[in-house]
Structure formats: C-alpha cells, structure tokens
N, C-alpha and C. Protein backbone atom coordinates (compact mmCIF):
# COMPACT_ATOMS: atom_id res chain seq x y z
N UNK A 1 2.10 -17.24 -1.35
CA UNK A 1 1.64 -15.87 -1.18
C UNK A 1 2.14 -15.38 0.18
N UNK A 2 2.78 -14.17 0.22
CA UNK A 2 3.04 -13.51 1.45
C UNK A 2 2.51 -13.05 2.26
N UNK A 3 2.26 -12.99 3.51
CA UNK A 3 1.21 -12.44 4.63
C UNK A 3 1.13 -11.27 4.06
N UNK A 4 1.76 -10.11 3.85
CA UNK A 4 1.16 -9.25 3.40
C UNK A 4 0.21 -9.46 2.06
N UNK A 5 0.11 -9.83 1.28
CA UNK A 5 -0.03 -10.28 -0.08
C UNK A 5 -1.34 -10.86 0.53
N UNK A 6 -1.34 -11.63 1.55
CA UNK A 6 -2.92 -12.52 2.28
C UNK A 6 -3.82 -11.51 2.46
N UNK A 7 -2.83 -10.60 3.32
CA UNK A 7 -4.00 -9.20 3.95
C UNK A 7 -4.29 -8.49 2.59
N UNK A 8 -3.75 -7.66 2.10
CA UNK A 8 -3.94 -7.13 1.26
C UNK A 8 -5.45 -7.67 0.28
N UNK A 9 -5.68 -8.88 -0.14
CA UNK A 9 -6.13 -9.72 -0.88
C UNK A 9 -7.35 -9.96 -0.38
N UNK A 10 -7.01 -9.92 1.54
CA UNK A 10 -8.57 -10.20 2.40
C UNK A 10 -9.02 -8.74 2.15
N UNK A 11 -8.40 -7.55 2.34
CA UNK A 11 -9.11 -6.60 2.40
C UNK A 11 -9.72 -5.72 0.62
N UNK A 12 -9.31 -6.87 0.11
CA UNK A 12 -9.96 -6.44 -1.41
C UNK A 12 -10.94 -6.76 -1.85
N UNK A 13 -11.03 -7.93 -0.60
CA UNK A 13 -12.19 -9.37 -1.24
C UNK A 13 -13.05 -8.36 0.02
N UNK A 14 -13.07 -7.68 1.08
CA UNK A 14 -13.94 -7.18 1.79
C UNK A 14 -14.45 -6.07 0.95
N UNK A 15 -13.36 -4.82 0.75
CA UNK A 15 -14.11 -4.24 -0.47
C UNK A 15 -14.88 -4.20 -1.79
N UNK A 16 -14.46 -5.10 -2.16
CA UNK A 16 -15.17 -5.55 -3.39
C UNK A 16 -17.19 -5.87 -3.08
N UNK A 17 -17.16 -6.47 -1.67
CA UNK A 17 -18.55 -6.96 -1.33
C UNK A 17 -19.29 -5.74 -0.65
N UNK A 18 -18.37 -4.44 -0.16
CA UNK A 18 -18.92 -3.48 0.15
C UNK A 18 -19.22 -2.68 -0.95
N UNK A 19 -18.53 -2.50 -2.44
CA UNK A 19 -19.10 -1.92 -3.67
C UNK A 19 -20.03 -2.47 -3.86
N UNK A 20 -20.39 -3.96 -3.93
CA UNK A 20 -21.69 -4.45 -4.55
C UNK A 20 -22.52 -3.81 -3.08
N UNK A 21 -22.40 -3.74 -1.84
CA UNK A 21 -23.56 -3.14 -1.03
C UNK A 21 -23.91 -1.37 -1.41
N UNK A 22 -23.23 -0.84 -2.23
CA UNK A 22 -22.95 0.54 -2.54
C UNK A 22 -23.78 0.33 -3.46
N UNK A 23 -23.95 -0.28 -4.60
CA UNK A 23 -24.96 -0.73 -5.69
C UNK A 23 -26.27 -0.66 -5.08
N UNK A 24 -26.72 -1.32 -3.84
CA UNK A 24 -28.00 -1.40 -3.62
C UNK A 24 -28.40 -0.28 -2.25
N UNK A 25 -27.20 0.35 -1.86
CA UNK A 25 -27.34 1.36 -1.12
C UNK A 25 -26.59 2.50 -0.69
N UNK A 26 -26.48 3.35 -1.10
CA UNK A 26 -25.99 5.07 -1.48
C UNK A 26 -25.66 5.43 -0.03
N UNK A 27 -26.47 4.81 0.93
CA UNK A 27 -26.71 5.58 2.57
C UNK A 27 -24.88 5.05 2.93
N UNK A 28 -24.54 3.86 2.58
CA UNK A 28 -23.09 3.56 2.85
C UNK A 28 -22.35 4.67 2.91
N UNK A 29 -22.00 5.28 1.48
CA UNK A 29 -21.45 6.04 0.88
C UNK A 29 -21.22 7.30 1.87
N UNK A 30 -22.67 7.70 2.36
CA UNK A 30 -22.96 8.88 3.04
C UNK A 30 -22.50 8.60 4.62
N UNK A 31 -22.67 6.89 5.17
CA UNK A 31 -22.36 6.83 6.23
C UNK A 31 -20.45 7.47 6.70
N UNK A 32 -20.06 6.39 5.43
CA UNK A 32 -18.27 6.64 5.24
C UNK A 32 -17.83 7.60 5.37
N UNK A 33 -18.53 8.68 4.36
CA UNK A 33 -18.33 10.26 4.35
C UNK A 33 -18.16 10.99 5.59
N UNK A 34 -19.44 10.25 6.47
CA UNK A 34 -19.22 10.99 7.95
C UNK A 34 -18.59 10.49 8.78
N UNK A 35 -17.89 9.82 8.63
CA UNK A 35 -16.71 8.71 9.24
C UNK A 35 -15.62 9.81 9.16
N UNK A 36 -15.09 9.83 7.75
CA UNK A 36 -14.05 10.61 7.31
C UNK A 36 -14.19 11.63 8.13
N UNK A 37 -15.05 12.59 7.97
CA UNK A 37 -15.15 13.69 8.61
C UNK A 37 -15.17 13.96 10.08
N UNK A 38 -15.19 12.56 10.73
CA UNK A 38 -15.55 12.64 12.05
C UNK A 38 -14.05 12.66 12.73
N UNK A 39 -13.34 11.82 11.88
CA UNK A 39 -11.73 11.43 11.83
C UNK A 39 -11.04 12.69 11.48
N UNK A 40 -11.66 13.55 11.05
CA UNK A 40 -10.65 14.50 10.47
C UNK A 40 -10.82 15.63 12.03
N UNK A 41 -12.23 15.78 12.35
CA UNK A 41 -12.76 16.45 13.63
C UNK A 41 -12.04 16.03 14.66
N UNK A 42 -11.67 15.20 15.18
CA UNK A 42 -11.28 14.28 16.19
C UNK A 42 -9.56 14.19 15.78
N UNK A 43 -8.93 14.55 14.60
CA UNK A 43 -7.57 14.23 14.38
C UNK A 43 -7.26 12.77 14.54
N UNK A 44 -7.97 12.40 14.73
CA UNK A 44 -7.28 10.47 15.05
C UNK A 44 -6.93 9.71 13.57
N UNK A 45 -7.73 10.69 12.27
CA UNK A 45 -6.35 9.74 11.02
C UNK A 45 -5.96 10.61 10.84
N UNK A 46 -4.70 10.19 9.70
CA UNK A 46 -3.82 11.63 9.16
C UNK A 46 -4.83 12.13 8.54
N UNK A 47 -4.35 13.41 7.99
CA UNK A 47 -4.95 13.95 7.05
C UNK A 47 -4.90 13.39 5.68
N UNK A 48 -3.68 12.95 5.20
CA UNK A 48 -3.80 12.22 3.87
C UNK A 48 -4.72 11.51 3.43
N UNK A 49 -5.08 10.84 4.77
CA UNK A 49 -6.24 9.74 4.32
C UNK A 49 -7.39 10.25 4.30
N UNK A 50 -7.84 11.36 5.17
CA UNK A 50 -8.93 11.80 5.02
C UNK A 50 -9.34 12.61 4.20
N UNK A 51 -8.17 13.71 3.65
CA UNK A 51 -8.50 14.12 2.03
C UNK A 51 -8.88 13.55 1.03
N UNK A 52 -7.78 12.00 0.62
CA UNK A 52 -8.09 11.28 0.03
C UNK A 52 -9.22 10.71 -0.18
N UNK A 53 -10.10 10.18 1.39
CA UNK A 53 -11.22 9.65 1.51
C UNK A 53 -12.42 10.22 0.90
N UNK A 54 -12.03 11.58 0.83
CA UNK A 54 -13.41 12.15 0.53
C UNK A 54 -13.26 12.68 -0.48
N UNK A 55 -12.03 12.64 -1.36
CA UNK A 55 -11.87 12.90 -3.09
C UNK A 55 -12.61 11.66 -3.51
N UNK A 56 -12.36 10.39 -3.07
CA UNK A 56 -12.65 8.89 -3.40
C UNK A 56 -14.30 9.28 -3.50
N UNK A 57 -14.56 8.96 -2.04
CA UNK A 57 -16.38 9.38 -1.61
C UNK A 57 -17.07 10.20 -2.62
N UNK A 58 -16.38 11.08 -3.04
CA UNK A 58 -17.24 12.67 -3.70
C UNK A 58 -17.31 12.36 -5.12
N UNK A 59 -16.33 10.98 -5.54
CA UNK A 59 -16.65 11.23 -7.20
C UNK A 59 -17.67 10.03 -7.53
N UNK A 60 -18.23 10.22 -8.52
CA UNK A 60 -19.63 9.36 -9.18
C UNK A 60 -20.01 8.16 -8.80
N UNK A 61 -20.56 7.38 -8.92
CA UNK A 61 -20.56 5.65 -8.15
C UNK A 61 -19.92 4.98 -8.59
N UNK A 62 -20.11 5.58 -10.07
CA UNK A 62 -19.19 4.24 -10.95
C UNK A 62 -17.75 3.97 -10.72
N UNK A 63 -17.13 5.52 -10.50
CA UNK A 63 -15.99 5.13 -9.88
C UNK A 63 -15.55 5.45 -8.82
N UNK A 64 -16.34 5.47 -8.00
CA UNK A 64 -15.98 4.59 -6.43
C UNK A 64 -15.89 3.27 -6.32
N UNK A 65 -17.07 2.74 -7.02
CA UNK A 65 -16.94 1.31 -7.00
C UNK A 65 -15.88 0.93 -7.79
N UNK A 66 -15.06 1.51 -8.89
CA UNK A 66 -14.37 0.86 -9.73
C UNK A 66 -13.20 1.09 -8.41
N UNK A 67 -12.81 2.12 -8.03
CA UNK A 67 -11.81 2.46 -7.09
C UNK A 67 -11.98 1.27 -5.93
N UNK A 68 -13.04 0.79 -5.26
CA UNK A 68 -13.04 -0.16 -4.42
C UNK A 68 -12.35 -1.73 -4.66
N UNK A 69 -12.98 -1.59 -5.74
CA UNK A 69 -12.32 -2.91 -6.63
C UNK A 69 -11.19 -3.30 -7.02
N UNK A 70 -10.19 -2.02 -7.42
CA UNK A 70 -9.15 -2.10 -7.53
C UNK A 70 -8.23 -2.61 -7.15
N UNK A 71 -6.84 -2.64 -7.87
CA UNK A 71 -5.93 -3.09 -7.26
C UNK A 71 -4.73 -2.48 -7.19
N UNK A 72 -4.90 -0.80 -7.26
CA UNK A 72 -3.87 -0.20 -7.73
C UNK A 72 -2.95 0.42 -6.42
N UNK A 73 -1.86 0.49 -6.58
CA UNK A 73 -1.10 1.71 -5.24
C UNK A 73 -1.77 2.42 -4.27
N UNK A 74 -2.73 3.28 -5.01
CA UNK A 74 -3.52 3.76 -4.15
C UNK A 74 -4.55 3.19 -3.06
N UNK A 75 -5.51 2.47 -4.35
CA UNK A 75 -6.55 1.87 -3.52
C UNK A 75 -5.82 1.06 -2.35
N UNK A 76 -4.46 0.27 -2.64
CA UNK A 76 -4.06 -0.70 -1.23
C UNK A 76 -3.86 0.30 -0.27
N UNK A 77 -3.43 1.54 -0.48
CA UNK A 77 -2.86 2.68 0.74
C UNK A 77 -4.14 2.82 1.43
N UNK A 78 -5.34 3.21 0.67
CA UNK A 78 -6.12 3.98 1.53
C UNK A 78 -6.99 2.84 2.33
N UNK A 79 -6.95 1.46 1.51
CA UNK A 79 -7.93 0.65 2.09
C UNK A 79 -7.00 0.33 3.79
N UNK A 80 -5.62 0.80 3.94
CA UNK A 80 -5.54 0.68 5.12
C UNK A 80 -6.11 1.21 6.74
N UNK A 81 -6.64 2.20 6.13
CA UNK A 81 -7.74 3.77 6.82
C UNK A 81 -9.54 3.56 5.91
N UNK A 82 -9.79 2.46 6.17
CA UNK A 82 -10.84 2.28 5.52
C UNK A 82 -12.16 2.80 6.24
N UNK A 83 -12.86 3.69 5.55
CA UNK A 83 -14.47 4.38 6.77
C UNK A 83 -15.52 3.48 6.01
N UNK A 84 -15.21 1.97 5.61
CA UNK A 84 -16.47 1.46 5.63
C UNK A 84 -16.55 0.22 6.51
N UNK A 85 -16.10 0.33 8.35
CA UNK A 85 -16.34 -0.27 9.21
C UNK A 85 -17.92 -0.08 9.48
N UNK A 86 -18.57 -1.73 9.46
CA UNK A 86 -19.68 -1.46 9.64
C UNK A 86 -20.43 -1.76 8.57
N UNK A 87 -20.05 -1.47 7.21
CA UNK A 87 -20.90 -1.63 6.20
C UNK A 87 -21.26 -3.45 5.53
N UNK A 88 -20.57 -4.03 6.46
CA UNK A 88 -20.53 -5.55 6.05
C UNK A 88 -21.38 -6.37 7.53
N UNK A 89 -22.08 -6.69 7.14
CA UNK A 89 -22.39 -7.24 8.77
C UNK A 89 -21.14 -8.54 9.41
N UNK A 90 -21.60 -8.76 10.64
CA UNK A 90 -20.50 -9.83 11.21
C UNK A 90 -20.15 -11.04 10.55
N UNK A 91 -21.36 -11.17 10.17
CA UNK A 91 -21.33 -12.89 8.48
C UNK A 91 -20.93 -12.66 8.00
N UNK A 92 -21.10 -11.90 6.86
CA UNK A 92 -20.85 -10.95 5.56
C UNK A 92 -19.41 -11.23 5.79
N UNK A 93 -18.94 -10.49 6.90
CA UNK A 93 -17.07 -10.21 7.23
C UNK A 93 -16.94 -11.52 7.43
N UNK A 94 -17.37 -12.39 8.05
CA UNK A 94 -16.94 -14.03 8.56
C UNK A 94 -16.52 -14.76 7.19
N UNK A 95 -17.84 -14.63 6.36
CA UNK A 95 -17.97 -15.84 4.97
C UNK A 95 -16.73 -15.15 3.89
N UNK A 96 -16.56 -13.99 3.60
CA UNK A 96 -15.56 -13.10 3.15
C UNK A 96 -14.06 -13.83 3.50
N UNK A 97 -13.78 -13.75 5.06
CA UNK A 97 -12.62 -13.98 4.65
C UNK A 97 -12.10 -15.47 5.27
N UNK A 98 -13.02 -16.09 5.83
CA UNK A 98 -13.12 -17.62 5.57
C UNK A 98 -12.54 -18.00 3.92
N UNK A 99 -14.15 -17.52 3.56
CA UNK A 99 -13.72 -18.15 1.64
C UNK A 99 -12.05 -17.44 1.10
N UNK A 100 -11.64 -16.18 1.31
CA UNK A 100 -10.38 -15.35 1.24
C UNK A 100 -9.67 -16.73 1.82
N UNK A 101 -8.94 -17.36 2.73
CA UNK A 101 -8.28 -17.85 3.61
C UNK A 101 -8.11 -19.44 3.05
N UNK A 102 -9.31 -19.77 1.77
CA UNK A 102 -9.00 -21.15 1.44
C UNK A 102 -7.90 -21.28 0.88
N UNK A 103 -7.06 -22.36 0.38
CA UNK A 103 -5.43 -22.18 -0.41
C UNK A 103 -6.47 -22.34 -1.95
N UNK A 104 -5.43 -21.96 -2.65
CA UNK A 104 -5.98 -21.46 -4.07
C UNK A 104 -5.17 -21.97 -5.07
C-alpha cells in the first residue's frame, strides 16, 4: 500500500468513527458547520471546500454519514479540509490510527 493510500485509509478509518459519534450526537454536526463558516469568515480555506462543506453538513444524517464513510473522489478531496477537528478525543484519534497502522 502506498503512503498516500496509508493516509487516505487513516483518514477514513477517522471518519468513519466520527459518523458513528454523529449517530449519538447532532451537536458535532452543528459544531463542523461553524467551523466551515468560521473558515470561510477568516478566508483561511478555499472556498471550494467550504461550499462543499456545508452542501455535505446541510443534507439529512443519513447521508452525511453515508458521505463520511465513503470512499468516493469526493469524499477523499474534502476529507483533506476536514471541520471535524476535535470531534474524536486524543484516544479515540490514538486507538484509530494505531489499529489503521497494523500491516493487514
């Protein structure tokens, strides 16, 4: 597997555990949202991502979470500008990509 192909893979296995925290809490969702927006206030991401972010954010749970999960073109683009820093605690992120990092 290729370093990119590693990252990519860690940051799917991070998303994936932030959809299941989206399952038991909506406030994520709302935190991200104001992330995006804070980024867009401040200019510090492009705009692409932050449009994007909040087309993603704004549609139903079911598919946000399906979108988190994913593995498509998109989802790898945007998970590079990701506004759910924070939503994993420091373990959470540790045990994630520890277990990510075993050979397979």
């Amino acid at each position: 597997m290729s370093r990119v192909d590693r990252t990519e893979e860690r940051s799917r296995a991070l998303h994936r555990a932030v959809a299941e925290k989206i399952r038991a809490d909506a406030g994520i969702v709302r935190s991200a949202r104001e992330r995006v927006l804070a980024w867009r206030a401040a200019g510090t991401t492009h705009p692409h991502y932050c449009d994007a972010w909040l087309e993603v954010l704004d549609s139903p749970p079911d598919a946000l979470i399906a979108f988190l999960e994913s593995d498509t073109e998109r989802s790898r683009e945007l998970r590079q500008a990701s506004p759910f820093a924070g939503a994993l605690d420091p373990r959470e992120r540790w045990r994630i990509l520890r277990r990510n990092e075993a050979p397979k």
